[in-house]
Protein backbone atom coordinates (compact mmCIF):
# COMPACT_ATOMS: atom_id res chain seq x y z
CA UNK A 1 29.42 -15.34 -21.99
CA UNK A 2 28.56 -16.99 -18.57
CA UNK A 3 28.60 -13.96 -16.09
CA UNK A 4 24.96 -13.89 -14.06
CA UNK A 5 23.20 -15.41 -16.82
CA UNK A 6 19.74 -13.71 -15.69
CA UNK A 7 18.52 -14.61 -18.96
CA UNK A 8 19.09 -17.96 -18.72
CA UNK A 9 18.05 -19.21 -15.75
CA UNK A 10 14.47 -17.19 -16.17
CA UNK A 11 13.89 -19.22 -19.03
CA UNK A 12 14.86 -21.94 -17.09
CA UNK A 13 12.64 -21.61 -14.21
CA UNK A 14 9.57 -20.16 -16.33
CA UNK A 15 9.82 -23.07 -18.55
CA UNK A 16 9.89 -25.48 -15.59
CA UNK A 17 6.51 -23.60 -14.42
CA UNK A 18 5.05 -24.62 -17.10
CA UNK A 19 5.95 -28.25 -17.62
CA UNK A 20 7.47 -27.87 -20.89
CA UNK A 21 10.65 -29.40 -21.91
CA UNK A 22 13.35 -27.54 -23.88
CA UNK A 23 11.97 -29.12 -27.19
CA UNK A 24 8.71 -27.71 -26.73
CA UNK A 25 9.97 -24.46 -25.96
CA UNK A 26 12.20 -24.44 -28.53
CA UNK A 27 9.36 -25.77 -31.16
CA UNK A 28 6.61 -23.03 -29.64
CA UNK A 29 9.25 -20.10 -30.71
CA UNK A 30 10.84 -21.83 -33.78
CA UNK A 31 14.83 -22.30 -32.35
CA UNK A 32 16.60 -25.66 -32.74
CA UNK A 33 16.63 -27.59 -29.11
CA UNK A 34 20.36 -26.73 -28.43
CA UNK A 35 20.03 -22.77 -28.95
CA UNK A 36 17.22 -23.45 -25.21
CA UNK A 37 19.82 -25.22 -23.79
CA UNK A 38 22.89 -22.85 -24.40
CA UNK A 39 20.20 -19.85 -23.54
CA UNK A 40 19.88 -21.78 -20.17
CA UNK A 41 23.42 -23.05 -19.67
CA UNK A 42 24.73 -19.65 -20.15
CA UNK A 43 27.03 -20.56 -23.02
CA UNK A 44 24.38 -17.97 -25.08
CA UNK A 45 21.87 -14.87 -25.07
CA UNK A 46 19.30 -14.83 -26.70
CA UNK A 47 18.58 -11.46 -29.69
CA UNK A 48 16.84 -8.70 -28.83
CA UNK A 49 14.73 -9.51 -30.98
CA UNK A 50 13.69 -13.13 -29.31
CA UNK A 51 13.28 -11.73 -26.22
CA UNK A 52 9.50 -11.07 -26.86
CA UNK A 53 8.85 -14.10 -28.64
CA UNK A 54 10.09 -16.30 -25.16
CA UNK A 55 8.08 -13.82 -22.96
CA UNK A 56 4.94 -14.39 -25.13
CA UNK A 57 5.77 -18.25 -25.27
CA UNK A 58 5.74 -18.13 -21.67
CA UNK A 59 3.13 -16.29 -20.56
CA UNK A 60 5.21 -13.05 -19.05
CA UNK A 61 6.47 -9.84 -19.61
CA UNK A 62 9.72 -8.96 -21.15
CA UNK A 63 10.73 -7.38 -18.14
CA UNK A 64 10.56 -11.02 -16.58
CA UNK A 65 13.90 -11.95 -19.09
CA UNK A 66 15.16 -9.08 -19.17
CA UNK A 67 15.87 -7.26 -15.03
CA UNK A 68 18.89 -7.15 -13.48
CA UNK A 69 20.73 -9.23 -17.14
CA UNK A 70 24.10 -8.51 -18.51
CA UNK A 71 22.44 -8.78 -21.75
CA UNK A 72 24.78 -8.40 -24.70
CA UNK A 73 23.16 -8.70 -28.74
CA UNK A 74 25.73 -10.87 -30.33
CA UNK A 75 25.61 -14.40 -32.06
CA UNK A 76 29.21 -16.41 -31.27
CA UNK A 77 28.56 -19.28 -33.74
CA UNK A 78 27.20 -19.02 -37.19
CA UNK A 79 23.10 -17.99 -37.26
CA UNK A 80 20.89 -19.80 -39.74
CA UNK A 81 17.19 -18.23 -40.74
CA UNK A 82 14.54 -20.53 -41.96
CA UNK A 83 11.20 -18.01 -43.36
CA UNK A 84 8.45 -20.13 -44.10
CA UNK A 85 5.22 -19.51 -43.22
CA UNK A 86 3.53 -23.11 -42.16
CA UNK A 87 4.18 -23.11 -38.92
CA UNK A 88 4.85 -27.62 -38.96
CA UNK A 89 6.96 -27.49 -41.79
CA UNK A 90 8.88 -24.50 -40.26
CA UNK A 91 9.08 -27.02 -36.88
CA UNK A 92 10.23 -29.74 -39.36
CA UNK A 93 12.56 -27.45 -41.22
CA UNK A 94 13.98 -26.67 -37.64
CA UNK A 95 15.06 -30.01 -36.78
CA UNK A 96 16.54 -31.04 -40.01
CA UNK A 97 18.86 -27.92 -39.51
CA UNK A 98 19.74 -28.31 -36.02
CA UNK A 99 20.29 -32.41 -36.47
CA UNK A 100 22.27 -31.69 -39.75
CA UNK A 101 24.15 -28.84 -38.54
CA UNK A 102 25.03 -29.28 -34.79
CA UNK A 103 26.97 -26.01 -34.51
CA UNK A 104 24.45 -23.21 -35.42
CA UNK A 105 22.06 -21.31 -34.15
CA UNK A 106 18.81 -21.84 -35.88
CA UNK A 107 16.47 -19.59 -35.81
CA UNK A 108 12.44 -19.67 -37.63
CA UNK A 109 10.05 -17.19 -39.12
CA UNK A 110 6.40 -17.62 -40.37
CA UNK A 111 6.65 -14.02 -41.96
CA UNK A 112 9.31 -11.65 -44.07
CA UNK A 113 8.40 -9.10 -41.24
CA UNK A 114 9.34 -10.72 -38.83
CA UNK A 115 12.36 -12.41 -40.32
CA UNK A 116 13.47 -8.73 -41.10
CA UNK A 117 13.27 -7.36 -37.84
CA UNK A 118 15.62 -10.21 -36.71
CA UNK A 119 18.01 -9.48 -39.75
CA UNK A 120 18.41 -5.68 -38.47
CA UNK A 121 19.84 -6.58 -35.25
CA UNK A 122 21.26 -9.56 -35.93
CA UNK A 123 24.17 -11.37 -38.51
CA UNK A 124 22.66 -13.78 -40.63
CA UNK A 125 24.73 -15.88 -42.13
CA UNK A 126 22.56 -18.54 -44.20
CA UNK A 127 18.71 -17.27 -44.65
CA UNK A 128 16.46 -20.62 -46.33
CA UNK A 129 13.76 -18.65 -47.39
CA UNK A 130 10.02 -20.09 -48.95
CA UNK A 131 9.72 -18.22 -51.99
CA UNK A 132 5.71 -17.97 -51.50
CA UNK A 133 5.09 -16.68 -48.49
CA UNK A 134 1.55 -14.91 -47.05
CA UNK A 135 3.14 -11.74 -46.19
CA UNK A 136 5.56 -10.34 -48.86
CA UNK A 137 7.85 -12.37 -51.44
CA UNK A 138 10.65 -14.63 -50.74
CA UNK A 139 12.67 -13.10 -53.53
CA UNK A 140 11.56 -9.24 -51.78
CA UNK A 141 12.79 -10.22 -48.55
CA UNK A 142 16.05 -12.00 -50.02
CA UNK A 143 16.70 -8.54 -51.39
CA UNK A 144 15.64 -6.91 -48.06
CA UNK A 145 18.29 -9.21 -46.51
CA UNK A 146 21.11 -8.34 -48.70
CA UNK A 147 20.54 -4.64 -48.87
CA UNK A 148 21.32 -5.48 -44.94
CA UNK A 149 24.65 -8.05 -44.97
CA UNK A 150 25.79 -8.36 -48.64
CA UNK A 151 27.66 -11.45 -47.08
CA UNK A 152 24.22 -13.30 -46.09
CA UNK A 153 23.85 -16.38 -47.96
CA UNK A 154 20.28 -17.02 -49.90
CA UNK A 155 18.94 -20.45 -49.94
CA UNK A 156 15.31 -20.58 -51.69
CA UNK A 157 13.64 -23.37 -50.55
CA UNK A 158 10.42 -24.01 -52.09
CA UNK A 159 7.99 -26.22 -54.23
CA UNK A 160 7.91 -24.48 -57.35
CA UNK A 161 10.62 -24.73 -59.73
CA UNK A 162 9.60 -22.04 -61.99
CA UNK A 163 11.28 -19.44 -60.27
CA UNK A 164 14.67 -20.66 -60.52
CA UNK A 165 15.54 -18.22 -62.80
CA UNK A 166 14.82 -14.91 -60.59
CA UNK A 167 17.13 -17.20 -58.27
CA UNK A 168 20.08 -17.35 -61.08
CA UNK A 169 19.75 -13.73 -61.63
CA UNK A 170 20.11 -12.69 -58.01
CA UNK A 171 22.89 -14.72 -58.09
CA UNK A 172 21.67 -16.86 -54.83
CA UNK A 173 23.61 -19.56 -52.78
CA UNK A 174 21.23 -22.40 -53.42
CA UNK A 175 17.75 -23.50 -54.32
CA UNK A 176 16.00 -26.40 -53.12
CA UNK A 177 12.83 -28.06 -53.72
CA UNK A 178 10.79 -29.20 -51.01
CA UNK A 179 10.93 -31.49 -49.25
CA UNK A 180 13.95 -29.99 -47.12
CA UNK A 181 16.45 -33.08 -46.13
CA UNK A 182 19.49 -33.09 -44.56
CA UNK A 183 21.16 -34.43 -47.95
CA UNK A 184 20.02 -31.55 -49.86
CA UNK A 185 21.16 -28.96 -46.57
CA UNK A 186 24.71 -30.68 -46.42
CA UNK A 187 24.35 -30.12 -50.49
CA UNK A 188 23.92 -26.32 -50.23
CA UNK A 189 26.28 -25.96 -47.17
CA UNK A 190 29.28 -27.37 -49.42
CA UNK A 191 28.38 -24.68 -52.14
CA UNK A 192 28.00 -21.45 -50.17
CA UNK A 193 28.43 -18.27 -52.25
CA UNK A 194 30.49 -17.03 -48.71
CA UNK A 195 32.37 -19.25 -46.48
CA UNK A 196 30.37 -19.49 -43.28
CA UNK A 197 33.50 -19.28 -40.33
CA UNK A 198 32.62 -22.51 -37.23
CA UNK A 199 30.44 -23.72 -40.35
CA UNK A 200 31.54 -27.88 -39.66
């Protein structure tokens, strides 16, 4: 969609304002580099549910983003989730995924709240989750996101191998131990429990 691209060019000219280049942007709101430059080119809106987490990023109000767009809530190419809830290794996470898997957009949580707001309004297609997290239960919100897209694929990713089997008996996409490396992503990518369409 590259009609007025309000959207985009705000974010643009805020984020010029301020100095900051599109991959600290993109690490101060947890989105992989490219999804700040197709936001700006126009090839891209961001969710509804992002909209507040640029505005706070950049010092406005939502209304900034948001007057006179031809905003439209929908995600062209496949979305990825990442939930963890240390804000560096979510930044870390974030770059594996967007280096690893050019054509997504990736998209980062440090809370199950949060990450379920965005699941609402928004197809998820792959959801890494941290099993431990400070706010609710990897394996509660896995649930929480299948109750909303039966299709979403589940990727645990955490340090403790001892819940493998709640994994098995959810019947999951993947589990990985941390670290998180673009071996072990392409890994879990080829085994997806549902084929991911624009998924290269």
């Amino acid at each position: 969609m590259e009609s007025t691209n309000h959207i985009g060019t705000r974010i643009r000219e805020l984020r010029a304002r301020q100095n900051l280049t599109q991959r600290e942007l993109a690490d101060r709101i947890f989105v992989a580099r490219k999804t700040v430059s197709n936001w700006e080119a126009g090839h891209r809106e961001p969710d509804v549910s992002m909209i507040g987490r640029i505005a706070r990023s950049l010092g406005v109000d939502v209304t900034e983003l948001l007057d006179d767009s031809d905003y439209e809530d929908e995600a062209p190419s496949p979305v990825v989730i990442v939930v963890e809830d240390e804000p560096i290794l979510l930044t870390g996470f974030i770059h594996i995924l967007e280096n690893t898997l050019p054509d997504i957009q990736a998209f980062g949580f440090v809370s199950a709240e949060e990450a379920g707001v965005f699941a609402a309004g928004t197809r998820v297609d792959i959801a890494f989750l941290d099993i431990e997290l400070c706010d609710e239960s990897g394996i509660d919100l896995a649930k929480e996101l299948s109750a909303l897209n039966p299709h979403t694929n589940i990727v645990f990713l955490t340090g403790h191998s001892e819940y493998a089997g709640d994994a098995l008996s959810m019947h999951v996409s993947g589990y990985i131990l941390k670290p998180l490396t673009p071996d072990k992503v392409r890994e879990e990518i080829r085994h997806l429990r549902y084929p991911v369409k624009g998924l290269s």
